[in-house]
C-alpha atoms as a PDB file:
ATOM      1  CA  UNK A   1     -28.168 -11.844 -33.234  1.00  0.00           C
ATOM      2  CA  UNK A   2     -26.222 -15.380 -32.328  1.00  0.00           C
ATOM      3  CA  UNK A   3     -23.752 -14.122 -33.962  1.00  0.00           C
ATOM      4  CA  UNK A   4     -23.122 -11.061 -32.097  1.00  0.00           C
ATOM      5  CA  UNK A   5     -23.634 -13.123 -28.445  1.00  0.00           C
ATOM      6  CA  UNK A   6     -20.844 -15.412 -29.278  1.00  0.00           C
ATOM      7  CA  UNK A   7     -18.695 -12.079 -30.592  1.00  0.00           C
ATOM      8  CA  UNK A   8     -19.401 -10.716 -26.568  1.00  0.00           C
ATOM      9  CA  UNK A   9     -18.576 -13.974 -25.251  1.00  0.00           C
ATOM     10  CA  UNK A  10     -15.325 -14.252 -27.107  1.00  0.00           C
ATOM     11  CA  UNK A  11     -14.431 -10.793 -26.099  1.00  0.00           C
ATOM     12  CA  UNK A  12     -15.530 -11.568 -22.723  1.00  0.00           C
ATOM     13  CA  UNK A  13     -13.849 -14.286 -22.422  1.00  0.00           C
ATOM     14  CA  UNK A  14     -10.508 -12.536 -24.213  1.00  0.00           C
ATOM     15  CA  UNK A  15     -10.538  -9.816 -21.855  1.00  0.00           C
ATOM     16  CA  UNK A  16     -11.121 -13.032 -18.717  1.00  0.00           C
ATOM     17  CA  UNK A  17      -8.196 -14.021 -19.774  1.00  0.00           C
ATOM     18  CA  UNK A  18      -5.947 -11.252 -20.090  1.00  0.00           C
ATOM     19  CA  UNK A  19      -6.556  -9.613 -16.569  1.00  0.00           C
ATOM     20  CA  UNK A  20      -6.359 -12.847 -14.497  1.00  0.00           C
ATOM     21  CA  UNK A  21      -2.912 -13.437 -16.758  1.00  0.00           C
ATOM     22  CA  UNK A  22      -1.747 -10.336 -15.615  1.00  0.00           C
ATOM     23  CA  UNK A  23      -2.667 -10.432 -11.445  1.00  0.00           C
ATOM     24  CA  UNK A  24      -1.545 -14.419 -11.467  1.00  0.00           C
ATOM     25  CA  UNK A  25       1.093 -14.988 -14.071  1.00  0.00           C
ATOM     26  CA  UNK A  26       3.978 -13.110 -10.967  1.00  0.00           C
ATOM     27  CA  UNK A  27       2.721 -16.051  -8.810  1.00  0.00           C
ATOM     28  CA  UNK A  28       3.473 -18.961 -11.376  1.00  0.00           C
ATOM     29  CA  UNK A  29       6.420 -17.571 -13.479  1.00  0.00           C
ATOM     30  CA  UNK A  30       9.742 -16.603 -12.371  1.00  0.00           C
ATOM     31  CA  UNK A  31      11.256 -13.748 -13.183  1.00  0.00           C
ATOM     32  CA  UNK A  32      14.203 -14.252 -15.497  1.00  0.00           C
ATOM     33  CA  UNK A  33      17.815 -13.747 -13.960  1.00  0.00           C
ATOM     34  CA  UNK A  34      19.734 -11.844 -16.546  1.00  0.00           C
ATOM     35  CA  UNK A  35      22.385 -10.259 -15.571  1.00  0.00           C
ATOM     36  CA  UNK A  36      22.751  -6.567 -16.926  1.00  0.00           C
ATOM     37  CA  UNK A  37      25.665  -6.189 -19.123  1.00  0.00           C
ATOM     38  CA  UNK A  38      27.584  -2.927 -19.107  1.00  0.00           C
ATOM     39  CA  UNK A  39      27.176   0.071 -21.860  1.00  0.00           C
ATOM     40  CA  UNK A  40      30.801  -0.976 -21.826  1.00  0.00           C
ATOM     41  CA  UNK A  41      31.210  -3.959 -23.168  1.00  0.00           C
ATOM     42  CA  UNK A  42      33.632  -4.877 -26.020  1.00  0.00           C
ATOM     43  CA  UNK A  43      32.562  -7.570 -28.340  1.00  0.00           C
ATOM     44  CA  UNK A  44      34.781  -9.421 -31.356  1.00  0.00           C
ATOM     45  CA  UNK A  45      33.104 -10.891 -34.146  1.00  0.00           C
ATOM     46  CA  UNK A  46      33.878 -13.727 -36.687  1.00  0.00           C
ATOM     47  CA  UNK A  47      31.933 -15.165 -39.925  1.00  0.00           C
ATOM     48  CA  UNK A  48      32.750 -18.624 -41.289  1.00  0.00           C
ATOM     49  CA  UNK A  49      31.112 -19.459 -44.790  1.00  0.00           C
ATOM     50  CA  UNK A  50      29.944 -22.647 -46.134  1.00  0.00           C
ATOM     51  CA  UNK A  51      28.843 -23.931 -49.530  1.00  0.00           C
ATOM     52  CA  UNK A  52      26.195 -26.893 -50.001  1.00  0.00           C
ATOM     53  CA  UNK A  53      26.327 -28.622 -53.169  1.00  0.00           C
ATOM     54  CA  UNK A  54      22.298 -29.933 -53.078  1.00  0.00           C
ATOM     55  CA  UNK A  55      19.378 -27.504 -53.250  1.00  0.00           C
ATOM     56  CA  UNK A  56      18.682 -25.843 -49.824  1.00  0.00           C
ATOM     57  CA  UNK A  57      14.882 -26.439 -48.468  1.00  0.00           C
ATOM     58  CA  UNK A  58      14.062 -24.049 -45.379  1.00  0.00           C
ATOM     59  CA  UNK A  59      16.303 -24.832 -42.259  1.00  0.00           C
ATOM     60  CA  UNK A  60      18.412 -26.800 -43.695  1.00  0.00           C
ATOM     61  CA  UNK A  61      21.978 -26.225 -42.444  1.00  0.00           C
ATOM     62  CA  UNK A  62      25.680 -28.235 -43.222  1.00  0.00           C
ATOM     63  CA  UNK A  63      26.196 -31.199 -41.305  1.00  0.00           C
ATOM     64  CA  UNK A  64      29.413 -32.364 -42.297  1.00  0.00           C
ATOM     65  CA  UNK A  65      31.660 -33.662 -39.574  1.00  0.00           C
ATOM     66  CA  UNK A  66      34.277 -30.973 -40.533  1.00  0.00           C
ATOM     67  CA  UNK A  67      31.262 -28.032 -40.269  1.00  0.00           C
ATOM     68  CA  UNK A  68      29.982 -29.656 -36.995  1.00  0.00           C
ATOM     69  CA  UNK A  69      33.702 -29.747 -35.277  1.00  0.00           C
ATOM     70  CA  UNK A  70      34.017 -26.755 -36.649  1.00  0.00           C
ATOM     71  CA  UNK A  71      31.398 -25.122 -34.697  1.00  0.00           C
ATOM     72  CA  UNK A  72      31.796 -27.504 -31.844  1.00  0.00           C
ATOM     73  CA  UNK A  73      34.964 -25.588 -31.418  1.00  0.00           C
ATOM     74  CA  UNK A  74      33.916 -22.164 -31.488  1.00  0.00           C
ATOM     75  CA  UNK A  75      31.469 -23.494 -28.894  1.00  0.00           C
ATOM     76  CA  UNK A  76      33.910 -24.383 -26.558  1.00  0.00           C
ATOM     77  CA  UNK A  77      36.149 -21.091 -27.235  1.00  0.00           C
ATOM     78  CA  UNK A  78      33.321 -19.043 -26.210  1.00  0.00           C
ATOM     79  CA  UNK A  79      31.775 -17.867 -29.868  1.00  0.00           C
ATOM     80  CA  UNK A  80      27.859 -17.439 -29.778  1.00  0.00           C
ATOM     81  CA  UNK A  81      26.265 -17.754 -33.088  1.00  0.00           C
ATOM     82  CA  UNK A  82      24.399 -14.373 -33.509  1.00  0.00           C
ATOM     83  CA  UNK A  83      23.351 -14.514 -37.145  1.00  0.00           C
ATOM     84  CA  UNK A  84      23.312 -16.365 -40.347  1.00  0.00           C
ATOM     85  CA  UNK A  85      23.278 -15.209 -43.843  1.00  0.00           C
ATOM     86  CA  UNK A  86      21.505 -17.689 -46.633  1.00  0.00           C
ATOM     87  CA  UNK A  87      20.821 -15.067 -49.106  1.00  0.00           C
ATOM     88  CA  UNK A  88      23.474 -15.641 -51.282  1.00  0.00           C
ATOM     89  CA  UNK A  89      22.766 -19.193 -53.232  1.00  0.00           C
ATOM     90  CA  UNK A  90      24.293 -22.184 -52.211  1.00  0.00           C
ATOM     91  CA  UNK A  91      26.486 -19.995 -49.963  1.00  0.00           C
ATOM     92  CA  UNK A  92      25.741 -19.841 -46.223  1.00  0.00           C
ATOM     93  CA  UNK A  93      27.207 -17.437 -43.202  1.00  0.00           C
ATOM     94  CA  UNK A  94      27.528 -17.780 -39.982  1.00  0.00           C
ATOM     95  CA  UNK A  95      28.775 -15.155 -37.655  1.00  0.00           C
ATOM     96  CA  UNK A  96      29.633 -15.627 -34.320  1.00  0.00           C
ATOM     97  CA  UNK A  97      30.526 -13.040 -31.464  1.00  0.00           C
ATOM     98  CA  UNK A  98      32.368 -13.599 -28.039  1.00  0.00           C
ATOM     99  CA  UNK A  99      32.980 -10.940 -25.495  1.00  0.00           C
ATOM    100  CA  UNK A 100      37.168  -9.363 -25.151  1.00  0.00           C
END
């Protein structure tokens, strides 16, 4: 029987929660100011690859100076990193997009 008071409270409490989030969160949160892109846009894409000699733990990424200005670079041309590929061994991908 305890146990099936605290199960109401929780879902009580759950359901509390989730309608006063939902009247107040419009009065506390911004709404975000994307600007809509057009069905028309034309993107180019561009993959660089790197190799890491030591075994790759989860997140780790190339941090050589050359990698870095590298990137730095594509940075400042306007290339966005959209994805990156570490499924193939020591081998890692990076692809990058910018708009034409």
């Amino acid at each position: 029987m305890r146990q099936l008071s605290l199960g109401i409270v929780v879902l009580v409490a759950f359901f509390i929660g989730c309608v006063t989030s939902t009247i107040f969160s419009p009065l506390f949160v911004e709404p975000a100011d994307a600007q809509p892109r057009d069905a028309e846009d034309k993107w180019e894409y561009q993959c660089i690859a790197t190799t890491q000699t030591k075994p790759r733990r989860h997140g780790d990424a190339d941090r050589s100076p050359n990698f870095v200005k590298t990137i730095n670079e594509l940075g400042q041309q306007g290339w966005e990193l959209v994805a990156m590929d570490i499924s193939r061994g020591p081998t890692t991908r990076f692809c990058f997009k910018r708009a034409l």
